[in-house]
N, C-alpha and C. Protein backbone atom coordinates (compact mmCIF):
# COMPACT_ATOMS: atom_id res chain seq x y z
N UNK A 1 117.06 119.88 78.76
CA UNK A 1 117.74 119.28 79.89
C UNK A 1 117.60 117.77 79.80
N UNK A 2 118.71 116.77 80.14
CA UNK A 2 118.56 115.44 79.73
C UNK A 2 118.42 114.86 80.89
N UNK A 3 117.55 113.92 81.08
CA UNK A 3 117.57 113.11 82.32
C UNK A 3 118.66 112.47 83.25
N UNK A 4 118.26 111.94 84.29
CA UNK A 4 119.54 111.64 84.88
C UNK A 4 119.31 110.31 85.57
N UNK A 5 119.72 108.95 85.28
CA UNK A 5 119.80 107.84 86.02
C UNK A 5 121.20 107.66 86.33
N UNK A 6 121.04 106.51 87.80
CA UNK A 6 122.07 106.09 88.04
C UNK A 6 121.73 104.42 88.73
N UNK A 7 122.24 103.42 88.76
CA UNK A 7 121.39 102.07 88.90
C UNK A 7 122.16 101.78 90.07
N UNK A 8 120.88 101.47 90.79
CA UNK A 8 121.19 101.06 92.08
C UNK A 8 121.75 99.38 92.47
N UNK A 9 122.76 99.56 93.06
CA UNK A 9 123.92 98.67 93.25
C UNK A 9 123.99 98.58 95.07
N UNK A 10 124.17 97.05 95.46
CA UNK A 10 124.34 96.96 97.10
C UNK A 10 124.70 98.74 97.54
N UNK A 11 123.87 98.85 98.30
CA UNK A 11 124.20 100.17 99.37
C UNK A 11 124.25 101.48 98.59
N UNK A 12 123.54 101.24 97.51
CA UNK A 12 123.35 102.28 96.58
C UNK A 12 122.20 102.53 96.21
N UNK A 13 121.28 103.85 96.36
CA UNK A 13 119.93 103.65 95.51
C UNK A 13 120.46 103.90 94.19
N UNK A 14 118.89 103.34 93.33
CA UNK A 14 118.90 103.66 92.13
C UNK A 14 118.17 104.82 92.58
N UNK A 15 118.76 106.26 91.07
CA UNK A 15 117.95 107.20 90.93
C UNK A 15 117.36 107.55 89.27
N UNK A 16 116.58 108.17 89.58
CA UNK A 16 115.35 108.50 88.02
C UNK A 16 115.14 109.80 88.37
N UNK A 17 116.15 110.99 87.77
CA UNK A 17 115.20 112.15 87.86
C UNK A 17 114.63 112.61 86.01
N UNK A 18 113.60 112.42 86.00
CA UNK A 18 113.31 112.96 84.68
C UNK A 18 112.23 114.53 84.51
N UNK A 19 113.49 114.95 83.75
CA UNK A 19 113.41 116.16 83.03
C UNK A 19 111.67 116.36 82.61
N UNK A 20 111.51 115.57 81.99
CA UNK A 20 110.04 115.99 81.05
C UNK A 20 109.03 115.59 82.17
N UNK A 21 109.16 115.27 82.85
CA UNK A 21 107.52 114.52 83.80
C UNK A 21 107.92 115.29 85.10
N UNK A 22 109.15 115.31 85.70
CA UNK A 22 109.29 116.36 86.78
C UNK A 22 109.02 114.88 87.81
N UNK A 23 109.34 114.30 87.40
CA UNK A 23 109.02 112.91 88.23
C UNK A 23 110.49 112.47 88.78
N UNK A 24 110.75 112.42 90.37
CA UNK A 24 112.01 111.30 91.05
C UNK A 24 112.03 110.91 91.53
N UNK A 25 112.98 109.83 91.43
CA UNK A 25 112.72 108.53 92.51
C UNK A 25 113.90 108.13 93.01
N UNK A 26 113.73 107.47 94.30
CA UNK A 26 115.12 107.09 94.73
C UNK A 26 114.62 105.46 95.17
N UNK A 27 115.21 104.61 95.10
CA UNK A 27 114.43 103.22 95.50
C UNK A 27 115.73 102.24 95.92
N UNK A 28 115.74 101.86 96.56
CA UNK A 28 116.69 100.27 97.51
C UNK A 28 116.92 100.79 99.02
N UNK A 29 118.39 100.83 98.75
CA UNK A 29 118.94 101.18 99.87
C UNK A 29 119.97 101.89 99.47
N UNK A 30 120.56 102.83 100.75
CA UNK A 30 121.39 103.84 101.17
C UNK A 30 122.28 104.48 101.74
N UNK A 31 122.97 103.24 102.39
CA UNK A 31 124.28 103.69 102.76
C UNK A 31 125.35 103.07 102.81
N UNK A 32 125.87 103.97 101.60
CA UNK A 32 127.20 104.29 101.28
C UNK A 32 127.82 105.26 102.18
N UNK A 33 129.63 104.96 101.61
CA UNK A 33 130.13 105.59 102.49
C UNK A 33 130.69 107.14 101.97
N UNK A 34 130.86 107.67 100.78
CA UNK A 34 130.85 108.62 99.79
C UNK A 34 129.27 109.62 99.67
N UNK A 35 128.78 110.16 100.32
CA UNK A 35 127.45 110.39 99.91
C UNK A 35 127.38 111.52 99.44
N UNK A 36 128.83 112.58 99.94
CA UNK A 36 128.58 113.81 99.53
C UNK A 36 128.60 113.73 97.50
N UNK A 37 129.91 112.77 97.26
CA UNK A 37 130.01 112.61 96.10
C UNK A 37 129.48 111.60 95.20
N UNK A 38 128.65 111.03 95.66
CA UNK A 38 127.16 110.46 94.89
C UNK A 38 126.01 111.09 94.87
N UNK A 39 125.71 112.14 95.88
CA UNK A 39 124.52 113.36 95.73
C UNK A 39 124.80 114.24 94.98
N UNK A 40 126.28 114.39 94.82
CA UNK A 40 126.76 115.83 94.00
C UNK A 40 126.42 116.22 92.90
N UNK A 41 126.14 115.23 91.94
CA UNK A 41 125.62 115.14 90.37
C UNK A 41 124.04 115.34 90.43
N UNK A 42 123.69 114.97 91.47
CA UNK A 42 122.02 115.20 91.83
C UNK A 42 121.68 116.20 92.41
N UNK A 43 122.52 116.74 92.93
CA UNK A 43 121.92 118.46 93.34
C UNK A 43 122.47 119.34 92.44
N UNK A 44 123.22 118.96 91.41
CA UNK A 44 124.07 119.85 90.62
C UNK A 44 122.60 119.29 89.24
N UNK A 45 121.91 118.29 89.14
CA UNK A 45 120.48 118.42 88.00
C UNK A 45 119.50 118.89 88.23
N UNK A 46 119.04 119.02 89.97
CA UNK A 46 118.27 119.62 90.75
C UNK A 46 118.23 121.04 90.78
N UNK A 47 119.40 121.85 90.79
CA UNK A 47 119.38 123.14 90.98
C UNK A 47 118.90 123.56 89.33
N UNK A 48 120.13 122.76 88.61
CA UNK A 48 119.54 123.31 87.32
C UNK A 48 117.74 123.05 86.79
N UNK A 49 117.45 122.14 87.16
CA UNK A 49 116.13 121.75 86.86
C UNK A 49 115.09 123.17 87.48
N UNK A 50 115.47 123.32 88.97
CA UNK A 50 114.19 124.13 89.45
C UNK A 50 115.31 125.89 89.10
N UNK A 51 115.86 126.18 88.41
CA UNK A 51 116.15 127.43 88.21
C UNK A 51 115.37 128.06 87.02
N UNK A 52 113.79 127.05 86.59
CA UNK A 52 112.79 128.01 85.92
C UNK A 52 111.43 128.12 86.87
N UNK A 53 111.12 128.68 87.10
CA UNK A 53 109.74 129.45 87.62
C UNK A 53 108.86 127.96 87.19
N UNK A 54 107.61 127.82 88.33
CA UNK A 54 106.83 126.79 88.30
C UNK A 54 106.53 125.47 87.72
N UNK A 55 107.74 124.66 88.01
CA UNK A 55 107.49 123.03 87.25
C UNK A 55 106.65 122.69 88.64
N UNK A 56 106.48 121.35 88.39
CA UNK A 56 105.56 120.57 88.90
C UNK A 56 106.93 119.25 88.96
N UNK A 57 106.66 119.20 90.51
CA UNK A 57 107.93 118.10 90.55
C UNK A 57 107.16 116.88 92.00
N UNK A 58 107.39 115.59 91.37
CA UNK A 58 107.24 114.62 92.01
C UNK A 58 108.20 113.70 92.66
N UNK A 59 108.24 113.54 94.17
CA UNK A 59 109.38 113.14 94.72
C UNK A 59 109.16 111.50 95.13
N UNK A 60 109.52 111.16 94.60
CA UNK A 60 109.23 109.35 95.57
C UNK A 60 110.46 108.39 95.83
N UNK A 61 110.19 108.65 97.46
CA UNK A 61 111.23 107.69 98.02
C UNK A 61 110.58 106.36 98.08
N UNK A 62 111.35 105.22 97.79
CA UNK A 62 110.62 103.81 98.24
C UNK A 62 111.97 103.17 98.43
N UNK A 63 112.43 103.50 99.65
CA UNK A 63 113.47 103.12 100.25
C UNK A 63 113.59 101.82 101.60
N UNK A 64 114.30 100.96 101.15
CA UNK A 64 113.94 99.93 102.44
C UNK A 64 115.14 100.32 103.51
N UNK A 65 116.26 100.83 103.35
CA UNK A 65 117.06 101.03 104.45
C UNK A 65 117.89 102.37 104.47
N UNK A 66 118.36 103.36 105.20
CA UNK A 66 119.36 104.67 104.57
C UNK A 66 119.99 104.80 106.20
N UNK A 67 120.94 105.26 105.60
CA UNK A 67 122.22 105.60 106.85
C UNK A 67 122.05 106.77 106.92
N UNK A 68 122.60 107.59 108.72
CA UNK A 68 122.05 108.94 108.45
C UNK A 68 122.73 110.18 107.73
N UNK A 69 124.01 109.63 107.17
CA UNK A 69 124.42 110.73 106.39
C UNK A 69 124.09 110.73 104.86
N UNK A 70 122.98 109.51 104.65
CA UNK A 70 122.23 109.32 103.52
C UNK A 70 120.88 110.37 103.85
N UNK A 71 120.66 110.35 105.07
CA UNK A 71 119.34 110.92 105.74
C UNK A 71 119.57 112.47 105.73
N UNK A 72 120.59 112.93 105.82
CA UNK A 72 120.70 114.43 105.54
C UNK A 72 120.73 114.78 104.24
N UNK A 73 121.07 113.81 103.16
CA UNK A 73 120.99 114.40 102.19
C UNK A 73 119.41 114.58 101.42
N UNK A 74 119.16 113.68 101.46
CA UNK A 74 117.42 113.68 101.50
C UNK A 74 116.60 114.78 102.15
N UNK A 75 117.17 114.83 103.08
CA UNK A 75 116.66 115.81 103.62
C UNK A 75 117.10 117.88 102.78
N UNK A 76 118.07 117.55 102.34
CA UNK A 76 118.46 118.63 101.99
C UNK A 76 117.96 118.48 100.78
N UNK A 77 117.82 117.71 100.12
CA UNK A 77 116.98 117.62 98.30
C UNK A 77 115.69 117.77 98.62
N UNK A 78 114.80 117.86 100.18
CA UNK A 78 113.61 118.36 100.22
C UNK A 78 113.50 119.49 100.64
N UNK A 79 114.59 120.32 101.40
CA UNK A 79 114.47 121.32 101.50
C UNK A 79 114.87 121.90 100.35
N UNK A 80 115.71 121.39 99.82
CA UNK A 80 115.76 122.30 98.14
C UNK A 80 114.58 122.70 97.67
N UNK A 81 113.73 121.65 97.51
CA UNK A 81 112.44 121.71 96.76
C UNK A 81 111.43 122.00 97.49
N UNK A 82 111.63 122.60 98.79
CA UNK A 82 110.68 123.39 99.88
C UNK A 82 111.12 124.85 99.07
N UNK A 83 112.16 125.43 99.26
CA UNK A 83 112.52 126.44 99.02
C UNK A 83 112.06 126.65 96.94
N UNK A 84 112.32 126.20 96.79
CA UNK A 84 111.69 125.99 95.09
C UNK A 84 110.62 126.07 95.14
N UNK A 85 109.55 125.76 95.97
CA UNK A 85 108.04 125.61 95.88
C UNK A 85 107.83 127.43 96.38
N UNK A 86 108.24 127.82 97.23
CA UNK A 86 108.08 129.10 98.21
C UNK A 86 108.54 130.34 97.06
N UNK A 87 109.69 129.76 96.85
CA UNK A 87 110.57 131.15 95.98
C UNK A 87 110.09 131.48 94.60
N UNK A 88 109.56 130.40 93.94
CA UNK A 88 109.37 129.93 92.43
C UNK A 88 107.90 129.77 92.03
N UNK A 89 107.19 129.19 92.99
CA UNK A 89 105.78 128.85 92.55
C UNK A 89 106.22 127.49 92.29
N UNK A 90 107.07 126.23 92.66
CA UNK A 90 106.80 124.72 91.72
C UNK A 90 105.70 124.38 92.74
N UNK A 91 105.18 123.43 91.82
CA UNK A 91 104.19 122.69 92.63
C UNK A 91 105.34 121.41 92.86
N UNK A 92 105.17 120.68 94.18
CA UNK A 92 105.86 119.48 94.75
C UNK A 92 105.19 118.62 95.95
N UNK A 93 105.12 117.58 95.01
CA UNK A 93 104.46 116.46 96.24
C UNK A 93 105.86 115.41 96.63
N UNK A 94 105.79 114.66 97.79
CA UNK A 94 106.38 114.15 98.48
C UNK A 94 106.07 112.73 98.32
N UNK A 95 106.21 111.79 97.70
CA UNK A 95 105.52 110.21 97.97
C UNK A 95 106.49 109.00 98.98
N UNK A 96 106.70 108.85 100.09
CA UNK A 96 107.31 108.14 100.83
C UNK A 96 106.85 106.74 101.08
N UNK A 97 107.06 105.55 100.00
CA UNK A 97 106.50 104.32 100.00
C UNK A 97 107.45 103.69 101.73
N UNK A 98 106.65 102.58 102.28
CA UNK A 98 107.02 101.92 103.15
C UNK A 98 106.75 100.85 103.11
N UNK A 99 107.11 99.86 103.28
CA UNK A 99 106.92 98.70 103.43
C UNK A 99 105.80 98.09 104.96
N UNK A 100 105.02 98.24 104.69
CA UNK A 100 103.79 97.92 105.66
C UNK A 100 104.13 97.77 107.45
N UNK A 101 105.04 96.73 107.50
CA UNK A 101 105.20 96.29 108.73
C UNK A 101 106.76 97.07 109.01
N UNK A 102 107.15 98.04 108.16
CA UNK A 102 108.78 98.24 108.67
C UNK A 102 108.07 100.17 109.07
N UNK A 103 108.06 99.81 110.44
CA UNK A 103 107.52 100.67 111.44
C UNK A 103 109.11 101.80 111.30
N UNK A 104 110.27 101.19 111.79
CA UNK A 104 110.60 102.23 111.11
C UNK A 104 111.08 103.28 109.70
N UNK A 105 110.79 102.68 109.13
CA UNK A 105 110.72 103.74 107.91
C UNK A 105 109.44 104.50 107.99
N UNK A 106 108.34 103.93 108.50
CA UNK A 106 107.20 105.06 108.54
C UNK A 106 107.61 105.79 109.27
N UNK A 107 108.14 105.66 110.56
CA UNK A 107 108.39 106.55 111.58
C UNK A 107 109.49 107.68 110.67
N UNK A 108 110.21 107.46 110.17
CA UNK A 108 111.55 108.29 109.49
C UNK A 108 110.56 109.10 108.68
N UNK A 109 109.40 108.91 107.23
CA UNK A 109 108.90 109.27 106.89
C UNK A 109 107.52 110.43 107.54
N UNK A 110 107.46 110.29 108.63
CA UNK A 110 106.48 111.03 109.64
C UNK A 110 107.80 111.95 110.11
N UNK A 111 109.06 111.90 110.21
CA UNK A 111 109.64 113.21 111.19
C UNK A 111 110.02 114.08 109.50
N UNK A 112 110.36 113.60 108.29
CA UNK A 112 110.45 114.50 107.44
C UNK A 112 109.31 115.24 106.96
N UNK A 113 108.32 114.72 107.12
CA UNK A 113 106.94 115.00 106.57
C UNK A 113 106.74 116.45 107.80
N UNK A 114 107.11 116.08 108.87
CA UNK A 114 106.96 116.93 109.79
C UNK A 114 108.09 118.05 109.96
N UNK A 115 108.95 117.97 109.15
CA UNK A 115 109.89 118.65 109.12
C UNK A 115 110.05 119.86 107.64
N UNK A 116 109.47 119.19 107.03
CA UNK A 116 109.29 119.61 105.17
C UNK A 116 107.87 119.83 105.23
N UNK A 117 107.42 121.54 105.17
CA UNK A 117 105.98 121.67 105.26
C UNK A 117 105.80 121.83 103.42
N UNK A 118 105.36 120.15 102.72
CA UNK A 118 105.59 120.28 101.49
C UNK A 118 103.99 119.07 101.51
N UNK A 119 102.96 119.12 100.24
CA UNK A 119 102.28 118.10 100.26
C UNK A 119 103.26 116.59 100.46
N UNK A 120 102.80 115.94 101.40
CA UNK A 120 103.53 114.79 102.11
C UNK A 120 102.99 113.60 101.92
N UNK A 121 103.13 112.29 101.06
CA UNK A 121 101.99 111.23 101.41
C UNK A 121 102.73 110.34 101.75
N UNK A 122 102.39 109.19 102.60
CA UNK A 122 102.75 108.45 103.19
C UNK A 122 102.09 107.04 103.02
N UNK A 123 102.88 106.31 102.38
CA UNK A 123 102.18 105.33 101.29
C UNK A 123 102.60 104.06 101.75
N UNK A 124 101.75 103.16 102.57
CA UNK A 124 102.34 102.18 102.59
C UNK A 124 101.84 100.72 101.36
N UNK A 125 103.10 99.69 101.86
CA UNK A 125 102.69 98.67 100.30
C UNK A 125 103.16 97.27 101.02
N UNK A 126 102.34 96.47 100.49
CA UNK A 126 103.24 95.18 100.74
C UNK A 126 104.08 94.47 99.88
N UNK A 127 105.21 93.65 100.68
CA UNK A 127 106.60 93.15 100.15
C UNK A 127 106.20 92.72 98.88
């Protein structure tokens, strides 16, 4: 299976899902106005990725801004990988970087964490 980037551009994250480390990332910002068809290629590497029995997959958002129909989709690439962890055996951690003083993104990161019963960390960093 070959990895999958895409480089993040104004109102676009960059994404990194790689195949061999089970490692992804989403990092900038997030809203665009197309989201179904900029997620589409990413849940279409996602499904294929967790359709073998127990990988080990690492999720890290380090996002400074997302719109909320950016916010459902995220949300649905963690419930993907809720349901992958339950059905499959993957192991999956959650890494949600924040920017120290931007209260809300921690807050956004505390209702998914609370929403996705998945190991959750909540990482803050400075600028």
């Amino acid at each position: 299976m070959e990895n999958y980037y895409r480089q993040g551009l104004e109102y676009v994250p960059e994404v990194k899902l790689d195949a061999q480390t089970g490692v992804l990332s989403f990092a900038g910002e997030s809203y665009h106005e197309y989201t179904l068809e900029f997620f589409e290629p990413i849940f279409t590497w996602l499904k294929a990725y967790t359709a073998e029995e127990g990988k080990n997959v690492e999720l890290n958002f380090r996002l400074t801004y997302f719109n909320t129909s950016s916010s459902r989709r995220f949300l649905e690439i963690m419930t993907l990988l809720h349901n992958y962890h339950v059905a499959k055996g993957g192991k999956v951690v959650i890494n949600w970087y924040y920017q120290r003083e931007d209260v809300d993104m921690l807050e956004s990161g505390e209702e998914y964490r609370d929403d996705i019963k998945l190991p959750f960390n909540l990482i803050p960093y400075d600028k």
